[in-house]
C-alpha atoms as a PDB file:
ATOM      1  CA  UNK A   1     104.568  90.440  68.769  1.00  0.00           C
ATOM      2  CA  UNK A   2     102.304  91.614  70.952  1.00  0.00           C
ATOM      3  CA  UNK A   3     100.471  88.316  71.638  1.00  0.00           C
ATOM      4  CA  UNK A   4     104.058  86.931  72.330  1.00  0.00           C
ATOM      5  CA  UNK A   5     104.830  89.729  74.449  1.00  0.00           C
ATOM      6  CA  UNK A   6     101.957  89.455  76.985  1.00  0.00           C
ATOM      7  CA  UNK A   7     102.476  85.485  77.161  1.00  0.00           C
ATOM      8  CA  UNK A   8     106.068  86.295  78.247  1.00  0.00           C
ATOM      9  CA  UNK A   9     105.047  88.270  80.805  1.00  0.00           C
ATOM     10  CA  UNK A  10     101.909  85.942  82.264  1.00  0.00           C
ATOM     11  CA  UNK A  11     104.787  83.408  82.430  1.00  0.00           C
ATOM     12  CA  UNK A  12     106.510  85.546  84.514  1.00  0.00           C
ATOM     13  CA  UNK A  13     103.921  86.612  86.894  1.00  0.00           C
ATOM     14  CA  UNK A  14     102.845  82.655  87.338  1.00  0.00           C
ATOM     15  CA  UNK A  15     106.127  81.903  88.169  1.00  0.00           C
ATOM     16  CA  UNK A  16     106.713  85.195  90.146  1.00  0.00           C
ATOM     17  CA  UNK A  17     103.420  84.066  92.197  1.00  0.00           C
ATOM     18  CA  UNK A  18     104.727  80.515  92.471  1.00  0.00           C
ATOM     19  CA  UNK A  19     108.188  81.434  93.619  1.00  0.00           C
ATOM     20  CA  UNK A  20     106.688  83.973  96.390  1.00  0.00           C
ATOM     21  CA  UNK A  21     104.138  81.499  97.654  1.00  0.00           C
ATOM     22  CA  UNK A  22     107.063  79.113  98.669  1.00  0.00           C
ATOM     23  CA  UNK A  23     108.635  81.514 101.587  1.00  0.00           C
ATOM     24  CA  UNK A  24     105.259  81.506 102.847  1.00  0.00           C
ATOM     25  CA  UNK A  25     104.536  77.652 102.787  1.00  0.00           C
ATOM     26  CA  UNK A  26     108.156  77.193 104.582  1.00  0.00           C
ATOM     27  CA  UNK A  27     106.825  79.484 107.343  1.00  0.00           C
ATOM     28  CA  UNK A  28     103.923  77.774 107.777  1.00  0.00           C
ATOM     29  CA  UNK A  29     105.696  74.456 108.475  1.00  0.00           C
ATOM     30  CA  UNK A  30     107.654  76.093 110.374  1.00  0.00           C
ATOM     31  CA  UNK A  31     105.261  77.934 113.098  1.00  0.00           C
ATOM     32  CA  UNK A  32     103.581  74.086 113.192  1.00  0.00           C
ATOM     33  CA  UNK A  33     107.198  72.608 114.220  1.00  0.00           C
ATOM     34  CA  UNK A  34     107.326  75.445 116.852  1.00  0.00           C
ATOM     35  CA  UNK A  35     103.784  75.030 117.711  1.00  0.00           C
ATOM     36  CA  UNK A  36     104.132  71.004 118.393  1.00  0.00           C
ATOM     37  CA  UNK A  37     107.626  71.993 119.794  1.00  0.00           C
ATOM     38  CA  UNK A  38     106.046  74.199 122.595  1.00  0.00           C
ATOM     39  CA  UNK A  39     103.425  71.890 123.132  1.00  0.00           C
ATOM     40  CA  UNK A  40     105.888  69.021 124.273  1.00  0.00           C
ATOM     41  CA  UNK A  41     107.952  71.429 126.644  1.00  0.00           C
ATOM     42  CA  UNK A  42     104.976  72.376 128.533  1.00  0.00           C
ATOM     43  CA  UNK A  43     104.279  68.463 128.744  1.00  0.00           C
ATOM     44  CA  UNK A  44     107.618  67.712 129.821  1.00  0.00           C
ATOM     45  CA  UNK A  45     107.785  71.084 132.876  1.00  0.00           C
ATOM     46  CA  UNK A  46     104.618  69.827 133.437  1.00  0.00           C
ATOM     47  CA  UNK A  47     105.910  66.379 133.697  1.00  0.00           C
ATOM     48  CA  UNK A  48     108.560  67.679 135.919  1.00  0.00           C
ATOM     49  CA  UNK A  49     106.219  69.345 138.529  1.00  0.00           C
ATOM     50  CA  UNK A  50     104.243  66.585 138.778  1.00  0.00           C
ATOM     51  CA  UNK A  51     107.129  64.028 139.461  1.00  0.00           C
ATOM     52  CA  UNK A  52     108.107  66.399 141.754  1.00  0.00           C
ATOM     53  CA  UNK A  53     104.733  67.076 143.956  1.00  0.00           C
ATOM     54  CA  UNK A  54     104.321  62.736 144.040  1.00  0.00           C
ATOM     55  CA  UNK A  55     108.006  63.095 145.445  1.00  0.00           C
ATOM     56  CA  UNK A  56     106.559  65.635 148.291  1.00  0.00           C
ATOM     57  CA  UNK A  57     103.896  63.299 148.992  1.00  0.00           C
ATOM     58  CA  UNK A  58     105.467  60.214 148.921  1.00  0.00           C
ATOM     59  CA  UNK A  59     107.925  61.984 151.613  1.00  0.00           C
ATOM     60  CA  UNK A  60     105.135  62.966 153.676  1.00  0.00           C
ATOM     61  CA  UNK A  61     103.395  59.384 153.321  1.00  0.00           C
ATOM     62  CA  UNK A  62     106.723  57.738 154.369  1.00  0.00           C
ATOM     63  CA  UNK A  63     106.483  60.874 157.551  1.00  0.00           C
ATOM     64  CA  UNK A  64     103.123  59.602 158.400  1.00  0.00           C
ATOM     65  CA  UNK A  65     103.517  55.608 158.746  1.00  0.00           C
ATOM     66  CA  UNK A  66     106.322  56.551 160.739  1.00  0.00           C
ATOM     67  CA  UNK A  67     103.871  58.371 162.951  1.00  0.00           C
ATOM     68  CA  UNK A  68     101.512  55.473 162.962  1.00  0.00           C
ATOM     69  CA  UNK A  69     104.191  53.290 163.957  1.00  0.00           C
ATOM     70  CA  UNK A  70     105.038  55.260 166.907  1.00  0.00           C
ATOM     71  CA  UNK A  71     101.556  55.837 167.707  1.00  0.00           C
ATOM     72  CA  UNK A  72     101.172  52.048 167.567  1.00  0.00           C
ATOM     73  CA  UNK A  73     104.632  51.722 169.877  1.00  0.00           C
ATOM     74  CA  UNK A  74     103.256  54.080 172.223  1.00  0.00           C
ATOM     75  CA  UNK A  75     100.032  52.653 172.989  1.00  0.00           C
ATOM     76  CA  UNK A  76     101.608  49.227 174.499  1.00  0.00           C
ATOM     77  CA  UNK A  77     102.780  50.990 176.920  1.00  0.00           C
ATOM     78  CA  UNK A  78     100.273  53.393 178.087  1.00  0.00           C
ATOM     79  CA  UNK A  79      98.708  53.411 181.571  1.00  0.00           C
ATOM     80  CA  UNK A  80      95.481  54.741 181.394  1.00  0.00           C
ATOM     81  CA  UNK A  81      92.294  54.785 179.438  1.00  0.00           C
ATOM     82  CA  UNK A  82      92.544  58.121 178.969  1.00  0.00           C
ATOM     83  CA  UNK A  83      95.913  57.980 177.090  1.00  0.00           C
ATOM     84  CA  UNK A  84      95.003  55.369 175.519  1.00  0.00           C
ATOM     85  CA  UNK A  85      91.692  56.577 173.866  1.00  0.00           C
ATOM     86  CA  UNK A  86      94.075  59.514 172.929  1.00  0.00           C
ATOM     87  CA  UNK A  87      96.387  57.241 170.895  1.00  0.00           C
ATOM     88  CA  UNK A  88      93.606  55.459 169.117  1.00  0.00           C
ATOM     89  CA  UNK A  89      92.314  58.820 168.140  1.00  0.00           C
ATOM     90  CA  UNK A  90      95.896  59.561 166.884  1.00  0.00           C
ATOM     91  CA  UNK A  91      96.366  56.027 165.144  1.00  0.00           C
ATOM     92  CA  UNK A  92      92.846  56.372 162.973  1.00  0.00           C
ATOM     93  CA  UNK A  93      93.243  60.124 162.299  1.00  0.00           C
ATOM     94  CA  UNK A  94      96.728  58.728 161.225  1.00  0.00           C
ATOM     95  CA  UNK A  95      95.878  55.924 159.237  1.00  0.00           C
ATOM     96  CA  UNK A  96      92.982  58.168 157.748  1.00  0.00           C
ATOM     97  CA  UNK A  97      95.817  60.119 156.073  1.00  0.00           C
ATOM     98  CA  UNK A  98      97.718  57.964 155.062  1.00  0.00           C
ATOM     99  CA  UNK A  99      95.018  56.104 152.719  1.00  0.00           C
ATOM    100  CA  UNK A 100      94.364  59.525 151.382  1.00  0.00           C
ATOM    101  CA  UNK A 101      97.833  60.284 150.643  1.00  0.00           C
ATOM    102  CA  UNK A 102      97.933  56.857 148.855  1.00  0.00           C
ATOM    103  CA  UNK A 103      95.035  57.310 146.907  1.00  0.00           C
ATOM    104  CA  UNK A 104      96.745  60.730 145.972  1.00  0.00           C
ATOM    105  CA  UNK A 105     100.389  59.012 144.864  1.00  0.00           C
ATOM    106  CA  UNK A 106      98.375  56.270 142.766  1.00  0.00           C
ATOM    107  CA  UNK A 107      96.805  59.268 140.715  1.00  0.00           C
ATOM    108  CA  UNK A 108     100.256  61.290 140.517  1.00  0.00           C
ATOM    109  CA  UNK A 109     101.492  58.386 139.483  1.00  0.00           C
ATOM    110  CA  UNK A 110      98.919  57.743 136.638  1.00  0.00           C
ATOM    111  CA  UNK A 111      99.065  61.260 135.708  1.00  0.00           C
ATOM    112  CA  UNK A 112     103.153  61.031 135.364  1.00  0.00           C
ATOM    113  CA  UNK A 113     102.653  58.006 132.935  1.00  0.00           C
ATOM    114  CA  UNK A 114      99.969  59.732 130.721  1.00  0.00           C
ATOM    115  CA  UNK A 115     102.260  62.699 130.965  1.00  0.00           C
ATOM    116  CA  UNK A 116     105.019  60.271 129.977  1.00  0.00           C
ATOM    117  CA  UNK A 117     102.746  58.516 127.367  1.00  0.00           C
ATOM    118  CA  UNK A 118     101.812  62.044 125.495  1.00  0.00           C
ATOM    119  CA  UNK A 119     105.773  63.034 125.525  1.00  0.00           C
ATOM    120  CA  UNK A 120     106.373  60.247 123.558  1.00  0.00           C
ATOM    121  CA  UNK A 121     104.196  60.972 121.255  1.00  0.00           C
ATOM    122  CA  UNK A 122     104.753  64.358 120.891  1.00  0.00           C
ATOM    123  CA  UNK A 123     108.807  63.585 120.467  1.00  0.00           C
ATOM    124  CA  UNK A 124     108.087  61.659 117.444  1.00  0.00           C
ATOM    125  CA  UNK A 125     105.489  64.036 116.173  1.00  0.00           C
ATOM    126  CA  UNK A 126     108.062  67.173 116.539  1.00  0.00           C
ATOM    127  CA  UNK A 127     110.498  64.642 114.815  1.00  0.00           C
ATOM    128  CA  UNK A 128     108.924  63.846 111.609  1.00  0.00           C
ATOM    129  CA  UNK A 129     107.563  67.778 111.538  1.00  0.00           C
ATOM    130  CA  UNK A 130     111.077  68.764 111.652  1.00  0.00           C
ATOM    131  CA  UNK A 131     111.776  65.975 109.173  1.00  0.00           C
ATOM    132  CA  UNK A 132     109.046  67.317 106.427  1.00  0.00           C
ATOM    133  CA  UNK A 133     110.621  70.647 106.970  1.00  0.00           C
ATOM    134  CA  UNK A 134     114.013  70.325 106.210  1.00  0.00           C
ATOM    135  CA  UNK A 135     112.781  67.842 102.902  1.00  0.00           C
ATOM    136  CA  UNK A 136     110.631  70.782 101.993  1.00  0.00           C
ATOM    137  CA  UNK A 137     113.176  72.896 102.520  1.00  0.00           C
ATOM    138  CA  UNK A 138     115.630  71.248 100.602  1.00  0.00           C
ATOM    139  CA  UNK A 139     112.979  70.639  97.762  1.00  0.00           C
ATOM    140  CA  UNK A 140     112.467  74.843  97.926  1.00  0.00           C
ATOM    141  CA  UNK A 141     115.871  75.825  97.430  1.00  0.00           C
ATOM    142  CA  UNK A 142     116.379  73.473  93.841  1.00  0.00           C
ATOM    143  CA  UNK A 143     112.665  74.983  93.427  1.00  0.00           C
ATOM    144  CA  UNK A 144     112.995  78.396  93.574  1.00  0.00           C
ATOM    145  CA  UNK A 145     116.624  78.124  91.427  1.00  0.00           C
ATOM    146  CA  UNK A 146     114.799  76.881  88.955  1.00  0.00           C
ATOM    147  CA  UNK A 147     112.056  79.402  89.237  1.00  0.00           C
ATOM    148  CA  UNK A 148     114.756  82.333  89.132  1.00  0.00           C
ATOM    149  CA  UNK A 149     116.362  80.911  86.056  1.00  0.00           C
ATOM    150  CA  UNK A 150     113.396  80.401  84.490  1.00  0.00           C
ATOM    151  CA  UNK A 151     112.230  84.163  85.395  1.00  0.00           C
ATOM    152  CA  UNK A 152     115.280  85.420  83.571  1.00  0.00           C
ATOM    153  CA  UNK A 153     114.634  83.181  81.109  1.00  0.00           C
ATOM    154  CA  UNK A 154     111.330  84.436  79.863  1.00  0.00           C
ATOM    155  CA  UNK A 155     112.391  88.044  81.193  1.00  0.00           C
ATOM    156  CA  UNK A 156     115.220  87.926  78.276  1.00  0.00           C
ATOM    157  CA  UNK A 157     112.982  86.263  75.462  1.00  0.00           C
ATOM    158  CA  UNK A 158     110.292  89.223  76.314  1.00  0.00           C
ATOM    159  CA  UNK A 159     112.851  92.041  76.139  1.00  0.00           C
ATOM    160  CA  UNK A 160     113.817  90.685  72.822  1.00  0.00           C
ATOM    161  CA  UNK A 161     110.794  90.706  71.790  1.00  0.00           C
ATOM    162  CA  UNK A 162     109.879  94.161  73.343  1.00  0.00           C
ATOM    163  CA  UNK A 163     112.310  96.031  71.213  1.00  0.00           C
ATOM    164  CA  UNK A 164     110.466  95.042  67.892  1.00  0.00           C
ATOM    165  CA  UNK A 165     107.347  96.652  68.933  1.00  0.00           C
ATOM    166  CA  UNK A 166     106.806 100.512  68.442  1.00  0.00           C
ATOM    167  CA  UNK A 167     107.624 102.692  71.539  1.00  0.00           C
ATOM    168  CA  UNK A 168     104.476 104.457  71.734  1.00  0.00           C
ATOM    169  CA  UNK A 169     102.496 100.865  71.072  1.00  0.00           C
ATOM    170  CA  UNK A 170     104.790  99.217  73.921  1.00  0.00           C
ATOM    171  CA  UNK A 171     104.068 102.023  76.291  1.00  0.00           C
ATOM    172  CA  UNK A 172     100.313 101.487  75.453  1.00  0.00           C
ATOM    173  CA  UNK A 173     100.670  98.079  76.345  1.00  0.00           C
ATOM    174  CA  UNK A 174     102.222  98.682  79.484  1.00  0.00           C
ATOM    175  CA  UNK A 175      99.563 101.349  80.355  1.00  0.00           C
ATOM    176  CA  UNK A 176      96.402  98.859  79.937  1.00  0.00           C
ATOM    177  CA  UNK A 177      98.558  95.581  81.620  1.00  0.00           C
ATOM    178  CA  UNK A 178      98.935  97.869  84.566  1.00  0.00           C
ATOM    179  CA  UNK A 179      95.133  98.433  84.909  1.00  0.00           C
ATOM    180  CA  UNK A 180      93.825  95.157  83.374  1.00  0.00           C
ATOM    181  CA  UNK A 181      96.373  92.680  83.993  1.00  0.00           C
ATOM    182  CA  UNK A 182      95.692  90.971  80.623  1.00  0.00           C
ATOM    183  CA  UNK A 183      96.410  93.953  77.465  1.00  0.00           C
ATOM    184  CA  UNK A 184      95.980  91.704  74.223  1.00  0.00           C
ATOM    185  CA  UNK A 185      93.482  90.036  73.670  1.00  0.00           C
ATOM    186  CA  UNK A 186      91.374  88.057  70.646  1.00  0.00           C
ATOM    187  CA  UNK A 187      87.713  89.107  68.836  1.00  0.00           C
ATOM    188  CA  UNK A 188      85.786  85.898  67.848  1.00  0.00           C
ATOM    189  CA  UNK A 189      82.728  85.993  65.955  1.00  0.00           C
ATOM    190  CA  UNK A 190      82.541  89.402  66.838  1.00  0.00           C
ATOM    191  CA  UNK A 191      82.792  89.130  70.566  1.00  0.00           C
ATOM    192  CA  UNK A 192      86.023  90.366  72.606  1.00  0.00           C
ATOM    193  CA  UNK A 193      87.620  87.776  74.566  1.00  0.00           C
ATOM    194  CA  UNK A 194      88.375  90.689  77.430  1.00  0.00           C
ATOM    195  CA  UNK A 195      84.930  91.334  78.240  1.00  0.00           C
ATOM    196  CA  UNK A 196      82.859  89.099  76.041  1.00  0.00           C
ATOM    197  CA  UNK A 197      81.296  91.887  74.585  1.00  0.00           C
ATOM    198  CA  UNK A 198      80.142  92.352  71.087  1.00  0.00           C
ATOM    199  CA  UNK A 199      81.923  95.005  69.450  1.00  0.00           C
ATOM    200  CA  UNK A 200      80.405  97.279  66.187  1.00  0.00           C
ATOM    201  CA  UNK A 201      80.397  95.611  62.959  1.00  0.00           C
ATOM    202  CA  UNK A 202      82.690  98.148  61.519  1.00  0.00           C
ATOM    203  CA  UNK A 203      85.217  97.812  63.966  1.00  0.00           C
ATOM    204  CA  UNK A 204      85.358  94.057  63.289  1.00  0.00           C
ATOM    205  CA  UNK A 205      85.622  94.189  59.440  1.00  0.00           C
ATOM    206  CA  UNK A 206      88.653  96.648  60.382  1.00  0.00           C
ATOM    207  CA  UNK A 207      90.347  94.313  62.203  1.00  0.00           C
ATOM    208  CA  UNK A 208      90.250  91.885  60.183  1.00  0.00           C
ATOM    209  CA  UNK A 209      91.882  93.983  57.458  1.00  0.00           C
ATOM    210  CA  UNK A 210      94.895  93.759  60.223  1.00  0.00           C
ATOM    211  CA  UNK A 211      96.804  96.764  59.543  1.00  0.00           C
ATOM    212  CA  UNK A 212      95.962  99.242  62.200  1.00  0.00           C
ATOM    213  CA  UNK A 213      95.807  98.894  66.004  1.00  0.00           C
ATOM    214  CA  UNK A 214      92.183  99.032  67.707  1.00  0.00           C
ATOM    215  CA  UNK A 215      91.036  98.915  70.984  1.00  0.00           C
ATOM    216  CA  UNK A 216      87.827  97.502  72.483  1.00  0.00           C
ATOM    217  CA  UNK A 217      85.122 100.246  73.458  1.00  0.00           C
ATOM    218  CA  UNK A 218      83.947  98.251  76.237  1.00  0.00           C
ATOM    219  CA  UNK A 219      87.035  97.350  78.378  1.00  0.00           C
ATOM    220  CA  UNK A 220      89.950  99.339  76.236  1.00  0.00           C
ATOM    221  CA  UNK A 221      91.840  95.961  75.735  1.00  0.00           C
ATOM    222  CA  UNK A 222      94.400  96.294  72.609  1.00  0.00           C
ATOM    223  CA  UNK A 223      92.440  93.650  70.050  1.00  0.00           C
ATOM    224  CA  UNK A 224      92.796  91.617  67.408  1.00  0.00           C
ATOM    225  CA  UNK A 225      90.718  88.998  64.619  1.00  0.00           C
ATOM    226  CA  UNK A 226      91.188  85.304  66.348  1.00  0.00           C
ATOM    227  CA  UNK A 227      91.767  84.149  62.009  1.00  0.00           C
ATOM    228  CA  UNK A 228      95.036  86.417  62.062  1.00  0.00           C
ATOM    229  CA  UNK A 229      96.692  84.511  64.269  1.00  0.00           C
ATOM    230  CA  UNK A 230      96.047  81.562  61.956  1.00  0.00           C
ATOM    231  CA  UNK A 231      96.735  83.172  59.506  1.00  0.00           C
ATOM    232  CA  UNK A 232     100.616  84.185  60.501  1.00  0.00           C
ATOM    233  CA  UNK A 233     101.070  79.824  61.294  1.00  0.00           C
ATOM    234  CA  UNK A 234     100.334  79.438  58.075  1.00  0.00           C
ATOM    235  CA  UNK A 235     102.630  82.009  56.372  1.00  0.00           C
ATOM    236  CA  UNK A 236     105.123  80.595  58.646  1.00  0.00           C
ATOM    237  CA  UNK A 237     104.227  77.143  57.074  1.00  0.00           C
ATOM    238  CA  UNK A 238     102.529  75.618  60.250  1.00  0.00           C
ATOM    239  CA  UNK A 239      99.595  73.255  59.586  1.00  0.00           C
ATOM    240  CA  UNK A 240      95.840  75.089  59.394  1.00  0.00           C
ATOM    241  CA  UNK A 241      94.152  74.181  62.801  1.00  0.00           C
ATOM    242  CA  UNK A 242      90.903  71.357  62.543  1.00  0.00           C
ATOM    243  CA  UNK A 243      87.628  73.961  61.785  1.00  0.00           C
END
């Protein structure tokens, strides 16, 4: 009973574990979604500002070839050398600028394509993100049902069993789970399964008398003789286990 008590609750703690663990991958997929997400805004205000600075200099480049063709106007009709060294100064300074403010909309405009470009990717990217999500999601919710029902499941089966055992054994059991994790456990050839140590002859030949309750001297594990076990399949007319 004991045996069947402590597999009751390791199913319980497994799925315990299992159904906690869930919550946390859900949270994880969803800080990625946000992280992508926030990634793509900043691409699109920066997207924005740069659309908006090749607008400022496309303005001003417009500005300045009006200048040049005024300049250019203006120097038909000057009258003297001097003026008119003064306008060709004006017309190269001009046209000076203007091929830099060119060179500077063709890389704005490159830069608002890549910008563009990465967006796009980033869109879909966010999109199938938020797609996994909501599957997983979906997939957690039937999950952890079944988890919870399964819980109670094994919760009920162990407190049935739990009332057959003694109250000073169960509390005993309880005491060494709580330190140990794992309370029952088997002695083969002499050897505890807890601690794989080898406990005294004596102790061995008592429990394989089965009739009292030991405990290992090493790790204080409640123990029993592996052959009882077989033993108690085949009083309940199971078939003897291969040697």
């Amino acid at each position: 009973m004991l045996e069947e008590l402590q597999q009751h609750d390791a199913k319980v703690l497994e799925l315990e574990v299992e159904a906690k663990a869930i919550p946390a991958r859900l949270a994880q997929l969803s800080e990625d979604v946000a992280r992508v997400s926030a990634v793509l805004e900043r691409e699109k205000v920066q997207l924005t500002e740069t659309e908006r600075y090749r607008s400022e200099q496309d303005t001003q480049l417009k500005h300045e070839e009006q200048q040049l063709a005024k300049a250019k106007q203006k120097a038909t009709q000057v009258k003297n050398q001097k003026e008119f060294m003064s306008l060709q100064r004006e017309i190269e300074t001009t046209r000076r600028l203007i091929g830099e403010r060119e060179e500077e909309v063709l890389k704005l405009s490159e830069a608002v394509e890549a910008f563009r470009a990465k967006i796009v990717s980033h869109e879909a990217d966010v999109a199938k993100l938020r797609e996994g999500f909501e599957a997983e999601r979906t997939a957690a919710d039937v999950r952890l049902a079944a988890l919870s029902a399964a819980i109670a499941e094994h919760r009920k089966a162990r407190d049935l069993v739990a009332v057959k055992v003694r109250a000073d054994v169960r509390r005993k059991y309880d005491a060494i789970k709580l330190k140990k994790g794992r309370a029952v456990v088997a002695v083969k050839g002499g050897v505890c399964q807890g601690c794989n140590m080898r406990i005294p002859p004596q102790l061995y030949n008592t429990l394989q008398r089965g009739n009292s309750l030991e405990l290992c001297p090493t790790c204080a594990r409640m123990i029993y003789w592996d052959r009882i076990m077989d033993e108690q399949k085949l009083e309940a007319g199971e078939a003897k286990p291969a040697e």
